[in-house]
N, C-alpha and C. Protein backbone atom coordinates (compact mmCIF):
# COMPACT_ATOMS: atom_id res chain seq x y z
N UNK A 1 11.18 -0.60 -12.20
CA UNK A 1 10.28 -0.03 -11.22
C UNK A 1 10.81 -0.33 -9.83
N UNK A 2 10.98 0.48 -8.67
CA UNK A 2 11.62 0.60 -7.03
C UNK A 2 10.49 0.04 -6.82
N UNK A 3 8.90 -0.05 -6.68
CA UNK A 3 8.35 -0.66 -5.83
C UNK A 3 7.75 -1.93 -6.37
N UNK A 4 7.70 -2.38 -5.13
CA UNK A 4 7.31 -3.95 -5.56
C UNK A 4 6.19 -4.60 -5.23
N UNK A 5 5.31 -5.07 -6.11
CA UNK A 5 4.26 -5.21 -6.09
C UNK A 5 3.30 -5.60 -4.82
N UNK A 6 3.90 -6.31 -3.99
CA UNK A 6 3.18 -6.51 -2.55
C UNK A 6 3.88 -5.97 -1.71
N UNK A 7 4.64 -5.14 -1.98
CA UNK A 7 5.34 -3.84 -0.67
C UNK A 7 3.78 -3.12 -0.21
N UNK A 8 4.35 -3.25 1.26
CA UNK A 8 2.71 -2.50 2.44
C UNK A 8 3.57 -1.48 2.19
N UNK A 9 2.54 -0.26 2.08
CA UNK A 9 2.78 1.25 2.24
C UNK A 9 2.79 0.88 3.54
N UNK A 10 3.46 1.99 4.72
CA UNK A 10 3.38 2.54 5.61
C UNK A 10 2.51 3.47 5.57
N UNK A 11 1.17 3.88 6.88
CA UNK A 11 0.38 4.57 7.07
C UNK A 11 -0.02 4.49 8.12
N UNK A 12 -0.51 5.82 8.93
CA UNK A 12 -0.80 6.19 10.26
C UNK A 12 -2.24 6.35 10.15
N UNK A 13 -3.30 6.53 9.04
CA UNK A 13 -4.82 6.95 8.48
C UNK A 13 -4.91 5.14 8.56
N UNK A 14 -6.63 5.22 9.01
CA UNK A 14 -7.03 4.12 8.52
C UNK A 14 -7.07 3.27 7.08
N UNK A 15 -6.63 2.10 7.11
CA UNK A 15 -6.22 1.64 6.03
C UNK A 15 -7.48 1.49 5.42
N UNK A 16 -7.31 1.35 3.56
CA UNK A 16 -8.31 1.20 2.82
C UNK A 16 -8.83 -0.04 2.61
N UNK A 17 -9.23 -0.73 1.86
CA UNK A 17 -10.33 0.20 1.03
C UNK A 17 -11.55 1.00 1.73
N UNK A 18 -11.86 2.03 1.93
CA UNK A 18 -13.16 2.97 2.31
C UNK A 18 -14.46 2.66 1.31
N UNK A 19 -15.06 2.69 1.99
CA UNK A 19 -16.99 2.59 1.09
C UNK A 19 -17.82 3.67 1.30
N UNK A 20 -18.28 4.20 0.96
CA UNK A 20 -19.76 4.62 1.26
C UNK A 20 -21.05 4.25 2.11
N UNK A 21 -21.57 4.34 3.10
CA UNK A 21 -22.66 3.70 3.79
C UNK A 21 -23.94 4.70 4.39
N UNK A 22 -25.37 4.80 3.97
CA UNK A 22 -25.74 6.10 4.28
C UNK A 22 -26.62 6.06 5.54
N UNK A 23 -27.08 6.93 6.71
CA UNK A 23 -26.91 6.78 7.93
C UNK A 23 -28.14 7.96 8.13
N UNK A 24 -29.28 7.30 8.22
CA UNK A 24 -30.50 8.48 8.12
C UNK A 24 -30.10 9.76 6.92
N UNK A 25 -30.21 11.36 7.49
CA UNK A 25 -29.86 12.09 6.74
C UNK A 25 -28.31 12.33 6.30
N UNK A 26 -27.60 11.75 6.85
CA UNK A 26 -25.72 11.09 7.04
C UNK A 26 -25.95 10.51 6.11
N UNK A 27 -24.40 10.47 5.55
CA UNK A 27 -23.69 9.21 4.94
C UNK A 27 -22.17 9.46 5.85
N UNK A 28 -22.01 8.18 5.75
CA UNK A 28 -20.55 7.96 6.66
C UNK A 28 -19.76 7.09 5.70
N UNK A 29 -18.22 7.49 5.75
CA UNK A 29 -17.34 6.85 5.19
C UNK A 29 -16.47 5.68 6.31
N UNK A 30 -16.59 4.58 5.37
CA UNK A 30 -16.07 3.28 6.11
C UNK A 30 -15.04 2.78 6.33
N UNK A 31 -14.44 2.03 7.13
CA UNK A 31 -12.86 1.40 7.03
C UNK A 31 -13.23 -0.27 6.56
N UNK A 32 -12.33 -1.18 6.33
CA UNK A 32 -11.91 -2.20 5.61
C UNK A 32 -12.64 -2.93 6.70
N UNK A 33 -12.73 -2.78 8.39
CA UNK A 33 -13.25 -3.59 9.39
C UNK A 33 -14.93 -2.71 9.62
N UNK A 34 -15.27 -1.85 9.02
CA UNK A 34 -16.80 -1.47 9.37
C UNK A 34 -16.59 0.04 9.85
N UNK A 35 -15.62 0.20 10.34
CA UNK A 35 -15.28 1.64 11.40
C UNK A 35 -15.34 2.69 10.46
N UNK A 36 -16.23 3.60 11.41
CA UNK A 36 -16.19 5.04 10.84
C UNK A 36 -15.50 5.47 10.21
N UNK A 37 -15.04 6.37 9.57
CA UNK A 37 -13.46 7.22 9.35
C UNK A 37 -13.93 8.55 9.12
N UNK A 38 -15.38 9.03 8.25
CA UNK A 38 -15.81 10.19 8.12
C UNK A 38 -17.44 9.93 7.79
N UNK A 39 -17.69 11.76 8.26
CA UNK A 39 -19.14 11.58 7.89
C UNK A 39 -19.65 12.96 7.17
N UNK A 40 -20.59 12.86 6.71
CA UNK A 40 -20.79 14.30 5.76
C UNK A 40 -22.76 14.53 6.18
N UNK A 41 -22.39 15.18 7.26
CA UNK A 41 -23.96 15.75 7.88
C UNK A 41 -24.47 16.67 6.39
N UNK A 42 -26.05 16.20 7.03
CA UNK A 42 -27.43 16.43 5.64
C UNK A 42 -27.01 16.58 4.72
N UNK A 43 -26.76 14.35 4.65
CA UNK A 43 -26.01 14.34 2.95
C UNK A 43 -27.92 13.95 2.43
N UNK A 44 -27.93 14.72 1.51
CA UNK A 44 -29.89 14.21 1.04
C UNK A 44 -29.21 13.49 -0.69
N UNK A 45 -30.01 12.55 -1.24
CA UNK A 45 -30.02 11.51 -2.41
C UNK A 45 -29.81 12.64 -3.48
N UNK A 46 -30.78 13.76 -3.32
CA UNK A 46 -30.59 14.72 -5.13
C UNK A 46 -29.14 15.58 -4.38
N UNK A 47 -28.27 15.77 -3.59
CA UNK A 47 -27.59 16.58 -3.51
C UNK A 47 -26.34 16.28 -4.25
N UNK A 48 -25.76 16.31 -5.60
CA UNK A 48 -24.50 15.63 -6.33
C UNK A 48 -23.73 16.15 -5.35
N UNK A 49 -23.20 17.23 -5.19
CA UNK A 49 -21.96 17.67 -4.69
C UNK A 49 -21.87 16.99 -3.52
N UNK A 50 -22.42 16.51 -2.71
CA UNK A 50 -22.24 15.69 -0.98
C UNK A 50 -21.88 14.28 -2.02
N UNK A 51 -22.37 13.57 -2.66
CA UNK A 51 -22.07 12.60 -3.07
C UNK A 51 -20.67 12.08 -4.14
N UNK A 52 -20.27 13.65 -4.56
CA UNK A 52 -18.65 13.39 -5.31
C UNK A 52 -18.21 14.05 -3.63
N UNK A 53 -18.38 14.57 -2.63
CA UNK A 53 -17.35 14.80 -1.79
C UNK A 53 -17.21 13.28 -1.00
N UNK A 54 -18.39 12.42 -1.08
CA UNK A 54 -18.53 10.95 -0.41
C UNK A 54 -17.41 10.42 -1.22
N UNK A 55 -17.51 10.36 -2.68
CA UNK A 55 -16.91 9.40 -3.28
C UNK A 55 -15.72 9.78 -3.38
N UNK A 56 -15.18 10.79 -3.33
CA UNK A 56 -13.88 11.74 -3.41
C UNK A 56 -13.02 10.70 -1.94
N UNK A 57 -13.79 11.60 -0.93
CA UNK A 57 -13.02 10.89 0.48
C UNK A 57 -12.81 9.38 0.51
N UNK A 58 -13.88 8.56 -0.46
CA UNK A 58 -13.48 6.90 0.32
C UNK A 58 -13.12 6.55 -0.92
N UNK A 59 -11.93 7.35 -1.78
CA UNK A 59 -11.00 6.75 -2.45
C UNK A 59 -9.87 7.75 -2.03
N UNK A 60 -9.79 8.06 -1.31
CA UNK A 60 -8.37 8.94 -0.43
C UNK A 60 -7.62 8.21 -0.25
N UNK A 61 -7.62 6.62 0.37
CA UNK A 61 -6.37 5.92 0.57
C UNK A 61 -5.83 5.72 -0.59
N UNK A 62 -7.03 4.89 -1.48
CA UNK A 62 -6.39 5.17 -2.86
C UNK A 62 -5.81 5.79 -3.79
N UNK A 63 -5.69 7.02 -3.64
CA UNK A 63 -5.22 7.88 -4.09
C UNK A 63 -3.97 7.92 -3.53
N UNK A 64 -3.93 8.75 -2.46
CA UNK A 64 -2.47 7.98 -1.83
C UNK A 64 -1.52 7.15 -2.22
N UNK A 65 -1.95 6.08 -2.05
CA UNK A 65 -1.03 4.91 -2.39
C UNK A 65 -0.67 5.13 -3.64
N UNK A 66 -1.71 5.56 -4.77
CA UNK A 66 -0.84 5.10 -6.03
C UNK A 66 -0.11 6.63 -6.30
N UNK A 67 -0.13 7.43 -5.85
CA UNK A 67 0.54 8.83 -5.80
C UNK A 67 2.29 8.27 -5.59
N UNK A 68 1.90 7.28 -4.05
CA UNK A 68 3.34 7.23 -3.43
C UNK A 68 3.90 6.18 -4.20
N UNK A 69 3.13 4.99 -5.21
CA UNK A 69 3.79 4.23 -6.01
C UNK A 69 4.58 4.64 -7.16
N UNK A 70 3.85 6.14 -7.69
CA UNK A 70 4.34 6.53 -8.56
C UNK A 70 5.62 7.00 -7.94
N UNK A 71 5.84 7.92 -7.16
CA UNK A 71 7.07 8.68 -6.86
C UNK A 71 8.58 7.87 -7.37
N UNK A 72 8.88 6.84 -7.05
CA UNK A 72 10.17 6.35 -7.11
C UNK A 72 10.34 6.04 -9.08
N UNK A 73 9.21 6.65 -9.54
CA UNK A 73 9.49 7.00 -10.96
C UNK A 73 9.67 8.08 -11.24
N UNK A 74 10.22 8.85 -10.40
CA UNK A 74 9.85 10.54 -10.68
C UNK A 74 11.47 10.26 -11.87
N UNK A 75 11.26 11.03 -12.59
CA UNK A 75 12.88 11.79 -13.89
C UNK A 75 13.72 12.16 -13.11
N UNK A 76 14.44 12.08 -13.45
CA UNK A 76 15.91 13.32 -12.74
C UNK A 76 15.51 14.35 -14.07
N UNK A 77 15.62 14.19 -14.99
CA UNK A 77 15.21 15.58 -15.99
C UNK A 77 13.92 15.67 -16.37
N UNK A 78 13.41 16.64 -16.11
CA UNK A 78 12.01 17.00 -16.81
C UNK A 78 11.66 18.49 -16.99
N UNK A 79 10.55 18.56 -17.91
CA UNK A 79 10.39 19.75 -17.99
C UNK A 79 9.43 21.04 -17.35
N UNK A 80 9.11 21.68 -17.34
CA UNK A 80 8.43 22.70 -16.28
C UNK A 80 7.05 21.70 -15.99
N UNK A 81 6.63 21.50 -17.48
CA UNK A 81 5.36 21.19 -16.94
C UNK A 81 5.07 19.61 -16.05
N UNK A 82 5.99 18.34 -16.58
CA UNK A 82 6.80 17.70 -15.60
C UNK A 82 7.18 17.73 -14.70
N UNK A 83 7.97 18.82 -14.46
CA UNK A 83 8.46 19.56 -12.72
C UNK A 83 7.40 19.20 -12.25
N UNK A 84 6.45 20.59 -12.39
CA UNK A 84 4.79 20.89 -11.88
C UNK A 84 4.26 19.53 -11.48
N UNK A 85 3.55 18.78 -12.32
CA UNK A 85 3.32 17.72 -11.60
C UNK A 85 3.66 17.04 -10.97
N UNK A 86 5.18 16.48 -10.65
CA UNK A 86 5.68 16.02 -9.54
C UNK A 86 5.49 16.90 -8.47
N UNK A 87 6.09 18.26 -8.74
CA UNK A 87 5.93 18.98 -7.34
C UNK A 87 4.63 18.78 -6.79
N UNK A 88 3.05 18.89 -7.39
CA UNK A 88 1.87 18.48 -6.72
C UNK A 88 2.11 17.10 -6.44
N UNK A 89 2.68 16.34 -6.83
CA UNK A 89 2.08 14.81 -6.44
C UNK A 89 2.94 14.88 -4.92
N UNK A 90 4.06 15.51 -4.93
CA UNK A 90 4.49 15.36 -3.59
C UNK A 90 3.87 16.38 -2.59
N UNK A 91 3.34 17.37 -2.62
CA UNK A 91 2.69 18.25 -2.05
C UNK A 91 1.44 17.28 -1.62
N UNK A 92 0.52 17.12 -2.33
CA UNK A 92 -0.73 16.13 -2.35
C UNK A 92 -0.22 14.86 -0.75
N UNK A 93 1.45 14.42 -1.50
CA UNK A 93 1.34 13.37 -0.37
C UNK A 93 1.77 14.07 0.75
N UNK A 94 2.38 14.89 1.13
CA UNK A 94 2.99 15.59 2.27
C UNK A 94 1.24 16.29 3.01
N UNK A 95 0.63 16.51 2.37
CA UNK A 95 -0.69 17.11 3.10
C UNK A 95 -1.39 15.97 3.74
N UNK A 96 -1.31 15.12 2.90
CA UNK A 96 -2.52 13.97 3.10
C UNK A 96 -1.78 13.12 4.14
N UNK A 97 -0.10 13.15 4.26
CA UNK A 97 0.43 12.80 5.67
C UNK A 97 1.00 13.27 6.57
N UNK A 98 0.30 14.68 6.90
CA UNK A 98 0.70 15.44 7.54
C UNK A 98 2.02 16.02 7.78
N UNK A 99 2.81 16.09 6.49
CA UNK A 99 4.12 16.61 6.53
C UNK A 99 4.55 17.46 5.44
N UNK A 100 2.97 18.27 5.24
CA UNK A 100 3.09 19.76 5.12
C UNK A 100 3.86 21.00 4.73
N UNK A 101 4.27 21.15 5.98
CA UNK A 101 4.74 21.70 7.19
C UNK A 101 6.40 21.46 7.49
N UNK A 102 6.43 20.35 7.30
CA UNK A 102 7.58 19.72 8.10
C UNK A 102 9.00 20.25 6.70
């Protein structure tokens, strides 16, 4: 395995872990020191879908990271459907760090 177990990712996004915290008709997503990072206006208790988009976003770093842990396992040979998923896992990380585009 290339990465090593207490290697810091590099990241420009607030670092994780993110929580959940709910804020009158708000819920706001948290940083590791209390700080904002996102919020999801008239999130209400029976609404599921506001609450997988809560829980979705404040495991985003997480996701991340273990996306980019995986990479330095990618095959040199694989097959289409192999391809495919690498190609999303690097797509996934190029969006989520703004290098898209680039």
């Amino acid at each position: 395995m290339n990465h090593k177990q207490n290697e810091t990712m590099t990241h420009t996004h607030t670092p994780g872990p993110w929580h959940i915290g709910k804020r009158a008709a708000d819920v706001a997503i948290y940083g590791p020191k209390g700080e904002e990072v996102a919020k999801i206006l008239g999130f209400f208790n029976d609404d599921e879908e506001n609450k997988a988009n809560a829980r979705l976003i404040s495991a985003s770093p997480n996701l991340l990271e273990a996306l980019q842990m995986l990479m330095p396992q990618e095959p040199r040979e694989a097959d289409s459907y192999d391809r495919a998923m690498w190609d999303n896992a690097r797509a996934a990380i190029a969006k989520a760090t703004g290098k898209e585009d680039a």
